[in-house]
Protein backbone atom coordinates (compact mmCIF):
# COMPACT_ATOMS: atom_id res chain seq x y z
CA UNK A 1 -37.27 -111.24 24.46
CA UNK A 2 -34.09 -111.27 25.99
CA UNK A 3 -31.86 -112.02 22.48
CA UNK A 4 -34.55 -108.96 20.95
CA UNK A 5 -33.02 -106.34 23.78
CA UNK A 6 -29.67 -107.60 23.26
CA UNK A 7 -29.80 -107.54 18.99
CA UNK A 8 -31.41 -103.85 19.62
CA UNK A 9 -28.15 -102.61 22.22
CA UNK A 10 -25.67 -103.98 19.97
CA UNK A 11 -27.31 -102.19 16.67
CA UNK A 12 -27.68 -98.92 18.20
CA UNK A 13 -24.02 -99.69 19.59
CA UNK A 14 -22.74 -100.49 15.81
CA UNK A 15 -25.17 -96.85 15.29
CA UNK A 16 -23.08 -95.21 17.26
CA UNK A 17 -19.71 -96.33 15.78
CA UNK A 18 -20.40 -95.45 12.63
CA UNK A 19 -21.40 -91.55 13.53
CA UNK A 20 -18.44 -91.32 15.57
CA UNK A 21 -15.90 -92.56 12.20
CA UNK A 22 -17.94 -90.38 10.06
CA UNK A 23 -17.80 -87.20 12.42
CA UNK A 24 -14.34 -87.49 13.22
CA UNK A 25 -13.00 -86.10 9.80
CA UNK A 26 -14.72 -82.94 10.85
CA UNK A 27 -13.79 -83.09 14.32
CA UNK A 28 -10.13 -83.32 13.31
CA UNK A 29 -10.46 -80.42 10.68
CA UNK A 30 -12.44 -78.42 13.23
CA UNK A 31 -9.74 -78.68 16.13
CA UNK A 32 -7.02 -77.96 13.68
CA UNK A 33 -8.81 -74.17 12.68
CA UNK A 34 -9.20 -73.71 16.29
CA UNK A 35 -6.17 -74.96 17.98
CA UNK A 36 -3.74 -74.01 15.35
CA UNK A 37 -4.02 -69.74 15.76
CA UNK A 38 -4.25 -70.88 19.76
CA UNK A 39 -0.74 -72.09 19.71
CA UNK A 40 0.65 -69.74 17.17
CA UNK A 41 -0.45 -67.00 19.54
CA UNK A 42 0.60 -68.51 22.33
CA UNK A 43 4.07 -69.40 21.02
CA UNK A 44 4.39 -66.34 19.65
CA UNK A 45 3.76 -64.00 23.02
CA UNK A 46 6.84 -65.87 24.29
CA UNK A 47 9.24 -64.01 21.57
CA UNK A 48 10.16 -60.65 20.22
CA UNK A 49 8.24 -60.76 17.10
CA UNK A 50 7.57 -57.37 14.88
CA UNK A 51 4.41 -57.11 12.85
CA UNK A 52 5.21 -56.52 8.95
CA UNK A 53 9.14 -56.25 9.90
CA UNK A 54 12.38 -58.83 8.59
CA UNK A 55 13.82 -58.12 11.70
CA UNK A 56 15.18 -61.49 13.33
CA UNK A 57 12.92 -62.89 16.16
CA UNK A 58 14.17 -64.23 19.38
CA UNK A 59 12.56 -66.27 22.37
CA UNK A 60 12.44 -64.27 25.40
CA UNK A 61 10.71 -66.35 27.62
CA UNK A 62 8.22 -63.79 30.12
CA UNK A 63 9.70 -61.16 29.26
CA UNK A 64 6.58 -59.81 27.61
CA UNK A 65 4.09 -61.43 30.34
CA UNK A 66 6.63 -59.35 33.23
CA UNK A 67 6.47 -55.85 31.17
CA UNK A 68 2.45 -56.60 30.72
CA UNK A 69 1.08 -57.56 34.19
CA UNK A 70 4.37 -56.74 36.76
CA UNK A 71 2.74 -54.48 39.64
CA UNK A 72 3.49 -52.97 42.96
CA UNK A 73 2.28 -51.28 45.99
CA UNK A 74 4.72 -48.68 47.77
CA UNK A 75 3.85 -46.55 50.41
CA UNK A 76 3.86 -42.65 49.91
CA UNK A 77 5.26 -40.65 52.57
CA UNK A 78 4.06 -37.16 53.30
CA UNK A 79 6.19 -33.89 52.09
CA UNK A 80 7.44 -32.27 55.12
CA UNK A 81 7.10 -29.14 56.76
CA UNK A 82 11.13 -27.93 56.79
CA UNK A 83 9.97 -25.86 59.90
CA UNK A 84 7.97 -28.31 62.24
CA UNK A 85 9.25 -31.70 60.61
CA UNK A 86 5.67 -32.68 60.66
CA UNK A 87 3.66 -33.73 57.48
CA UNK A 88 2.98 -30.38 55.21
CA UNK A 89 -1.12 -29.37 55.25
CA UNK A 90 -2.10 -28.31 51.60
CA UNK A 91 -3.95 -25.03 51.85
CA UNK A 92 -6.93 -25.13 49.71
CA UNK A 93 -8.05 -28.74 50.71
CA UNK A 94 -6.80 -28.98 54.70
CA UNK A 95 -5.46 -32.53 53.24
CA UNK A 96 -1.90 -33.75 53.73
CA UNK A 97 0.34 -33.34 51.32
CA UNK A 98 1.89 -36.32 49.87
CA UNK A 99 5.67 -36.88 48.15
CA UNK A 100 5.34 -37.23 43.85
CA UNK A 101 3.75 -41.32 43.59
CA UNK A 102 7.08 -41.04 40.38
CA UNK A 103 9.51 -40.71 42.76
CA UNK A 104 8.57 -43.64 45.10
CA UNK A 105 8.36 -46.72 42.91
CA UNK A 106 11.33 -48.65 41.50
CA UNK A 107 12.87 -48.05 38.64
CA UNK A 108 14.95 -51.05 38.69
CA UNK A 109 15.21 -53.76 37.38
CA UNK A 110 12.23 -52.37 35.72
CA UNK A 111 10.62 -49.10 35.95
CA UNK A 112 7.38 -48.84 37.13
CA UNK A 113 4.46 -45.94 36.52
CA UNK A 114 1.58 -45.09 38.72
CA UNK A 115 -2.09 -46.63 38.12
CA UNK A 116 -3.68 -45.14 41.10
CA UNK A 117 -3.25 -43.82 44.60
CA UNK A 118 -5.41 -44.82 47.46
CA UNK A 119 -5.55 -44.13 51.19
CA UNK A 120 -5.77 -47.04 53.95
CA UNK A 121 -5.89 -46.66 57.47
CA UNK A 122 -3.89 -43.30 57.29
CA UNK A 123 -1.27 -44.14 55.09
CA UNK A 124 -1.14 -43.11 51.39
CA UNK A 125 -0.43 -46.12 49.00
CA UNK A 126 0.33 -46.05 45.16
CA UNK A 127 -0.04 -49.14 42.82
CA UNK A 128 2.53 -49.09 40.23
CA UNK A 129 2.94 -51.11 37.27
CA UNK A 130 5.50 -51.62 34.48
CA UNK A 131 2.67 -51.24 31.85
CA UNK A 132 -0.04 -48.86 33.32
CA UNK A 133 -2.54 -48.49 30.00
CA UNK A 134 -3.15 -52.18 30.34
CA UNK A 135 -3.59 -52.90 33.76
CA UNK A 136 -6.15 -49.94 33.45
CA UNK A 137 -7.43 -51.60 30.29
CA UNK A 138 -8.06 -54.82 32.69
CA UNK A 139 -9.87 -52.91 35.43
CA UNK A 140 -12.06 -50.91 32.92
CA UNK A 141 -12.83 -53.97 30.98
CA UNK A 142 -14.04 -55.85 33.89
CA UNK A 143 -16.03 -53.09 35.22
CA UNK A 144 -17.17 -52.18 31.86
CA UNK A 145 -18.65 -56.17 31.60
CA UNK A 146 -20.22 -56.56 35.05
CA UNK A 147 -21.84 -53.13 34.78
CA UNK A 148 -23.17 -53.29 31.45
CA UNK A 149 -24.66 -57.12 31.71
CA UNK A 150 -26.11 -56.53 34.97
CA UNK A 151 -28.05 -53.14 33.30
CA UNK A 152 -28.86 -55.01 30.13
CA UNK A 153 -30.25 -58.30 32.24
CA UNK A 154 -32.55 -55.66 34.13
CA UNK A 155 -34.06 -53.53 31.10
CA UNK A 156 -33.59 -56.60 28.92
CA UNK A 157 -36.23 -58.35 31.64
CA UNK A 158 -38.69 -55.27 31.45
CA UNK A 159 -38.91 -54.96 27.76
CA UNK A 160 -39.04 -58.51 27.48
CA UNK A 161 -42.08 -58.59 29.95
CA UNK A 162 -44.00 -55.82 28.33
CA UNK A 163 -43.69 -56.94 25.08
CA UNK A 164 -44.70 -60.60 25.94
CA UNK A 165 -48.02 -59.49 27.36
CA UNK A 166 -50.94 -59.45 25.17
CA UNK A 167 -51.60 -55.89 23.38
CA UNK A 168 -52.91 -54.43 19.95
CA UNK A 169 -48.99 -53.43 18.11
CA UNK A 170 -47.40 -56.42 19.88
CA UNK A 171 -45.65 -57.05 16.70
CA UNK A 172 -44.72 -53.99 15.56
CA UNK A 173 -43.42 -53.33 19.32
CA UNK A 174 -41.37 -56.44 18.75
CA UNK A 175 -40.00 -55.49 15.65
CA UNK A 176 -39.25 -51.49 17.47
CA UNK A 177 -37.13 -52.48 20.05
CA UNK A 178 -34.59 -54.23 17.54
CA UNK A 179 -33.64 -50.85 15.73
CA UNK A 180 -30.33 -49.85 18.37
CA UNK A 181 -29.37 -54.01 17.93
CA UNK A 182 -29.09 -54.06 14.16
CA UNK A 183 -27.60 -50.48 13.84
CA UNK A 184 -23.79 -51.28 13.07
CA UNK A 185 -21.70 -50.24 16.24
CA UNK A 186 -19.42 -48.04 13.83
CA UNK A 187 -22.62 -46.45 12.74
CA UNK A 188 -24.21 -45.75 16.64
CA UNK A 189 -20.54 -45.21 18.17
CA UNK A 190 -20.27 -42.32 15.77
CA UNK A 191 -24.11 -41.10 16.69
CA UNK A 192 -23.08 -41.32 20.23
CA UNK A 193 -20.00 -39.43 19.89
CA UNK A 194 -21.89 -36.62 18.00
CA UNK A 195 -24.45 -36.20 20.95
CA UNK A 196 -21.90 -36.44 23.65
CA UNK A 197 -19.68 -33.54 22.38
CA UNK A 198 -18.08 -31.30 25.04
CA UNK A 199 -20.07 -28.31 23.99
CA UNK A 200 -23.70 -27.27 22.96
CA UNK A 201 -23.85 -29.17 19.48
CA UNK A 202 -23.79 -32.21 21.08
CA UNK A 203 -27.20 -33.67 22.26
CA UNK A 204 -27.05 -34.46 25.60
CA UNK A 205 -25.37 -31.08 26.95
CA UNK A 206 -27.86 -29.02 25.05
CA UNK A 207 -30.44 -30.84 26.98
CA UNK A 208 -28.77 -30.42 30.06
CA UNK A 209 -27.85 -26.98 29.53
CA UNK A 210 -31.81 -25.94 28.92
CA UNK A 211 -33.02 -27.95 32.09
CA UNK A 212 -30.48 -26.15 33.75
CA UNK A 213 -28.26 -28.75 34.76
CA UNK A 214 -25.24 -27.67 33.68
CA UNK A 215 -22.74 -25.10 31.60
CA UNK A 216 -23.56 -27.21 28.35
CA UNK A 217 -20.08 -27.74 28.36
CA UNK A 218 -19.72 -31.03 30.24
CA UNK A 219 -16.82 -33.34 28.34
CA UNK A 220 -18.11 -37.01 28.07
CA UNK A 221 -15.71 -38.16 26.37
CA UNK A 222 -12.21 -36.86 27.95
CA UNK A 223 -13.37 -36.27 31.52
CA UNK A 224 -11.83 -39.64 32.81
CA UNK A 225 -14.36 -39.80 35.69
CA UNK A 226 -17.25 -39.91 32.24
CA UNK A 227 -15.41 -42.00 30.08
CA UNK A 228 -16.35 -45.46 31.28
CA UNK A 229 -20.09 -44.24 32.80
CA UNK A 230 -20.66 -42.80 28.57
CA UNK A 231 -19.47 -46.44 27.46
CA UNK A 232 -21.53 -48.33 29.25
CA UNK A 233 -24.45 -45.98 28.85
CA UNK A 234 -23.46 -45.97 24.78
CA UNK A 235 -23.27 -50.56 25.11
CA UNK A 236 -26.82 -50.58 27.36
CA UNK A 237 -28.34 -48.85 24.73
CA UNK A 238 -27.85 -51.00 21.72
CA UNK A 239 -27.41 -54.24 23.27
CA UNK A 240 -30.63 -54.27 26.19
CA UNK A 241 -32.40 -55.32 22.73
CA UNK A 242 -30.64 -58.61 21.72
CA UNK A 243 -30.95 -59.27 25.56
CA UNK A 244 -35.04 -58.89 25.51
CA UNK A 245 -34.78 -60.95 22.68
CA UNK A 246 -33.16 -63.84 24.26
CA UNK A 247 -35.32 -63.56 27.45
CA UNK A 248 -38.48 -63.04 25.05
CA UNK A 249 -37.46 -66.29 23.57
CA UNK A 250 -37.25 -67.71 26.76
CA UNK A 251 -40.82 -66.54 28.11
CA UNK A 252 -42.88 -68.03 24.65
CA UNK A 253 -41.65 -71.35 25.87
CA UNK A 254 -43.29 -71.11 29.41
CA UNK A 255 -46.52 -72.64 28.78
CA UNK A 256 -49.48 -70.02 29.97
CA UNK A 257 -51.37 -72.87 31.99
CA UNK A 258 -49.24 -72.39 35.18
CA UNK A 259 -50.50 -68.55 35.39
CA UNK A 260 -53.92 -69.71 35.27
CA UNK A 261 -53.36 -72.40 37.70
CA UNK A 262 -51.24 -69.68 39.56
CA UNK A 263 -53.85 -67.08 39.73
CA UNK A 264 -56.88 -69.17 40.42
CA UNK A 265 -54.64 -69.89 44.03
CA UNK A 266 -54.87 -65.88 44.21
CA UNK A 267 -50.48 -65.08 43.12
CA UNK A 268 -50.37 -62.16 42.09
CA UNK A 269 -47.74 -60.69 39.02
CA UNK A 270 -45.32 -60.25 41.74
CA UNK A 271 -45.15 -63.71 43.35
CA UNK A 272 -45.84 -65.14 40.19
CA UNK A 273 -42.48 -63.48 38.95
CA UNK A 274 -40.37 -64.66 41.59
CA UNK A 275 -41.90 -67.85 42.33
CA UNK A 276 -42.90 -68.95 38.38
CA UNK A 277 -41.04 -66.69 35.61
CA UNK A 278 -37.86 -66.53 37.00
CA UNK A 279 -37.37 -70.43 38.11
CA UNK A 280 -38.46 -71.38 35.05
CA UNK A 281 -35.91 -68.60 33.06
CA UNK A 282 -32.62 -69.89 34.92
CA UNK A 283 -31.50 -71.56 31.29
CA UNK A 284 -32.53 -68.70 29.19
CA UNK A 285 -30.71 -66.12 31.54
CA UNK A 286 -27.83 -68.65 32.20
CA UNK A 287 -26.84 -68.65 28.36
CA UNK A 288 -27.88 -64.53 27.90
CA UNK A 289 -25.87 -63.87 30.74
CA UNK A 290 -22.53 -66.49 29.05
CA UNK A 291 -23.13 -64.72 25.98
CA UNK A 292 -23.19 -60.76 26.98
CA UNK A 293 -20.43 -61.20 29.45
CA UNK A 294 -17.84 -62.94 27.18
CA UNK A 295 -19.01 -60.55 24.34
CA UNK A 296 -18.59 -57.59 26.81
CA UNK A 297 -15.17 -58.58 27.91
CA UNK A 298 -13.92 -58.47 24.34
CA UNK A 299 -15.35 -55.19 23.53
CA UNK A 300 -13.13 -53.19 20.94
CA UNK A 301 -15.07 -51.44 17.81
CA UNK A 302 -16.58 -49.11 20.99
CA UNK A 303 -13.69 -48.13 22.62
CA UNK A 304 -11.88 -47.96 19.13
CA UNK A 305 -14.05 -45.72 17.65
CA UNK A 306 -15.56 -43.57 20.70
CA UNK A 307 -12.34 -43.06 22.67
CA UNK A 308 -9.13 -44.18 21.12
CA UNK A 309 -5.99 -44.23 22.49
CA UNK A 310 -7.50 -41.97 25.03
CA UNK A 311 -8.36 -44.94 26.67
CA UNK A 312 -8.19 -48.85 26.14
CA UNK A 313 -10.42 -51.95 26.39
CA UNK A 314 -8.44 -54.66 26.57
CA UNK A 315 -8.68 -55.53 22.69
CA UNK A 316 -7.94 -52.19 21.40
CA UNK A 317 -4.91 -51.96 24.13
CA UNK A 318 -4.11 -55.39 21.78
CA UNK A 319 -5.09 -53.98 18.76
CA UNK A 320 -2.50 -50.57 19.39
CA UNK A 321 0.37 -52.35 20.43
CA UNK A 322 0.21 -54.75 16.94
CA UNK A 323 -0.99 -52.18 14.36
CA UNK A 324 0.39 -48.97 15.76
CA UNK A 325 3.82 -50.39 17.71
CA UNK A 326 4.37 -53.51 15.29
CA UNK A 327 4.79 -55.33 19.03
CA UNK A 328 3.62 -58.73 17.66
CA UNK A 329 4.92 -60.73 20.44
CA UNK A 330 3.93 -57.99 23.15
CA UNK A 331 0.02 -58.05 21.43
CA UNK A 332 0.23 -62.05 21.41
CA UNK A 333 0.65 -61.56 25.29
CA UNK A 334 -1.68 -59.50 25.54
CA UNK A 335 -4.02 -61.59 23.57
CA UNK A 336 -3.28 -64.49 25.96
CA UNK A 337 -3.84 -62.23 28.85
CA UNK A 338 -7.66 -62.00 27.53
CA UNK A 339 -8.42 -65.64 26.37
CA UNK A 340 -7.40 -66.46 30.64
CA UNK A 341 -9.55 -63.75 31.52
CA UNK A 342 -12.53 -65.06 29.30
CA UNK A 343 -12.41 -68.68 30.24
CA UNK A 344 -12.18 -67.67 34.26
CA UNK A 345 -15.45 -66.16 33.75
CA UNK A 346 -16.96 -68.49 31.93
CA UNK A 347 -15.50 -71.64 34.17
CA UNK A 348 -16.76 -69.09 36.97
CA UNK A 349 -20.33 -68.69 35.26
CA UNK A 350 -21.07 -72.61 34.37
CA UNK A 351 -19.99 -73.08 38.60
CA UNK A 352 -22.00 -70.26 40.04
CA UNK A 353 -24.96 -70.79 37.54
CA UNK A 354 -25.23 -74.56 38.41
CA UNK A 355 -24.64 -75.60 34.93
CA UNK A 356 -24.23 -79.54 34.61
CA UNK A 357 -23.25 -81.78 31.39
CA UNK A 358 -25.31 -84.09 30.06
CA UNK A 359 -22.55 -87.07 30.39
């Protein structure tokens, strides 16, 4: 018995040998397509490099990383009154008046631009940067993410819940709730920016404008305080479906018996949620939740086509500095920039999430 187990190890041993020679050809060829445009970028982020140019390139080290993500906070100190010395009262607003946020940050060795201003215990405070558009295109592409996952995981749970119950039209339901997921994003980011035009021909402020809720002149689009809210209102819209549809998935594979069992004890669709559905759903979310978020964070064809260069993801920010400034080596830094931002949230996910390898 004991020569039987050890004949059986050693076979599915030699078993295991022989998928490993005949699966490392690929594995080689694989690593090479994947690790080659890796390093290319990388190496290339550390030089002057011009897109479609024969100009000479030349290492410069960080130089491009130091112009990309070099920041600074500097006090602002209050204009003063010439005739009491004391900090100058703006009129209109009874708020102090504060020196021009340009004037206070460094211009040497490298010049820095404002990003914001913000207020903290009393004392005014800019936050300068040498490259303003992408630090901004960092912030709204993280806030962008966060906001538009969380939505989708919420109305992706509800639709998913509705149309898993039992009903006449299930199927055709089913089938309804795909339509904003398999419209092409060029196509619905064009739709969008029809119906959120700054006047009455656009959808959404004729609406307004007969409910009585505005002038029917509201701009969407180049309000900066609308901008990001109309993006992630535009991304919730055509992606809550593919969401549903990976929950949905999820659900079908929770076998019905434990509801019985659940409501013979007298749970009702509440508890059974919390205490049943959602245990059971931790994989299904775990991977929707991977997916949307690393799919959000490189969001481009949106911003691209929606806002332009009035204001950047991070991968159009990428996509303008290579196409429209020829910056090769300032876009490959860029393009680094994103890949660490992408892999701390998905290191961050597979930690928070609890999810383990099968080793």
């Amino acid at each position: 018995m004991a020569k039987k187990k050890e004949f059986s190890s050693d076979l599915a041993k030699q078993e295991q040998r022989l998928a490993y020679w005949l699966l490392a050809p690929t594995f080689l060829i694989m690593l090479a397509i994947a690790i080659y445009p890796l390093l290319s970028v990388f190496y290339s982020s550390f030089t002057n490099a011009t897109f479609a140019s024969s100009k000479p390139t030349e290492f410069v080290g960080l130089q491009n990383y130091q112009q990309l993500l070099s920041m600074t906070i500097v006090s602002v100190p209050p204009v003063l009154d010439e005739a009491t010395g004391k900090a100058k009262i703006d009129a209109d607003t009874g708020e102090i008046e504060y020196q021009s946020a340009v004037r206070v940050l460094p211009r040497e060795p490298m010049r820095y631009k404002p990003v914001t201003q913000f207020n903290l215990f009393g004392t005014q405070y800019v936050l300068g940067a040498t490259d303003p558009d992408f630090i901004r295109s960092i912030w709204d592409t993280i806030v962008f993410a966060v906001s538009t996952v969380f939505l989708e995981l919420v109305l992706g749970m509800l639709v998913a819940l509705i149309v898993n119950a039992n009903f006449k039209g299930r199927g055709f339901m089913r089938a309804l709730i795909l339509v904003p997921w398999v419209i092409p994003t060029a196509v619905s980011s064009q739709i969008w920016a029809y119906m959120l035009q700054p006047n009455r021909t656009g959808f959404f402020n004729t609406v307004l404008w007969y409910l009585g809720l505005g002038s029917g002149e509201i701009a969407f689009l180049s309000n900066p305080a609308l901008q990001l809210p109309s993006m992630i209102m535009i991304d919730v819209w055509k992606t809550t479906p593919f969401m549903a549809l990976l929950l949905l998935a999820g659900l079908q594979l929770i076998p019905g018996d434990i509801y019985e069992a659940a409501d013979v004890d007298g749970a009702g669709p509440i508890r059974s949620f919390f205490q049943l559905t959602l245990p059971l759903l931790v994989g299904t979310i775990t991977v929707a939740l991977v997916f949307r978020t690393l799919d959000a964070l490189r969001v481009f064809d949106l911003f691209q086509i929606v806002l332009g260069q009035a204001r950047y993801s991070m991968a159009s920010f990428t996509y303008y500095q290579l196409i429209q400034n020829r910056a090769m080596g300032y876009s490959s830094a860029s393009s680094v920039v994103i890949f660490v931002v992408l892999s701390v949230f998905a290191i961050v996910y597979m930690r928070s999430l609890g999810v383990k390898s099968n080793d």
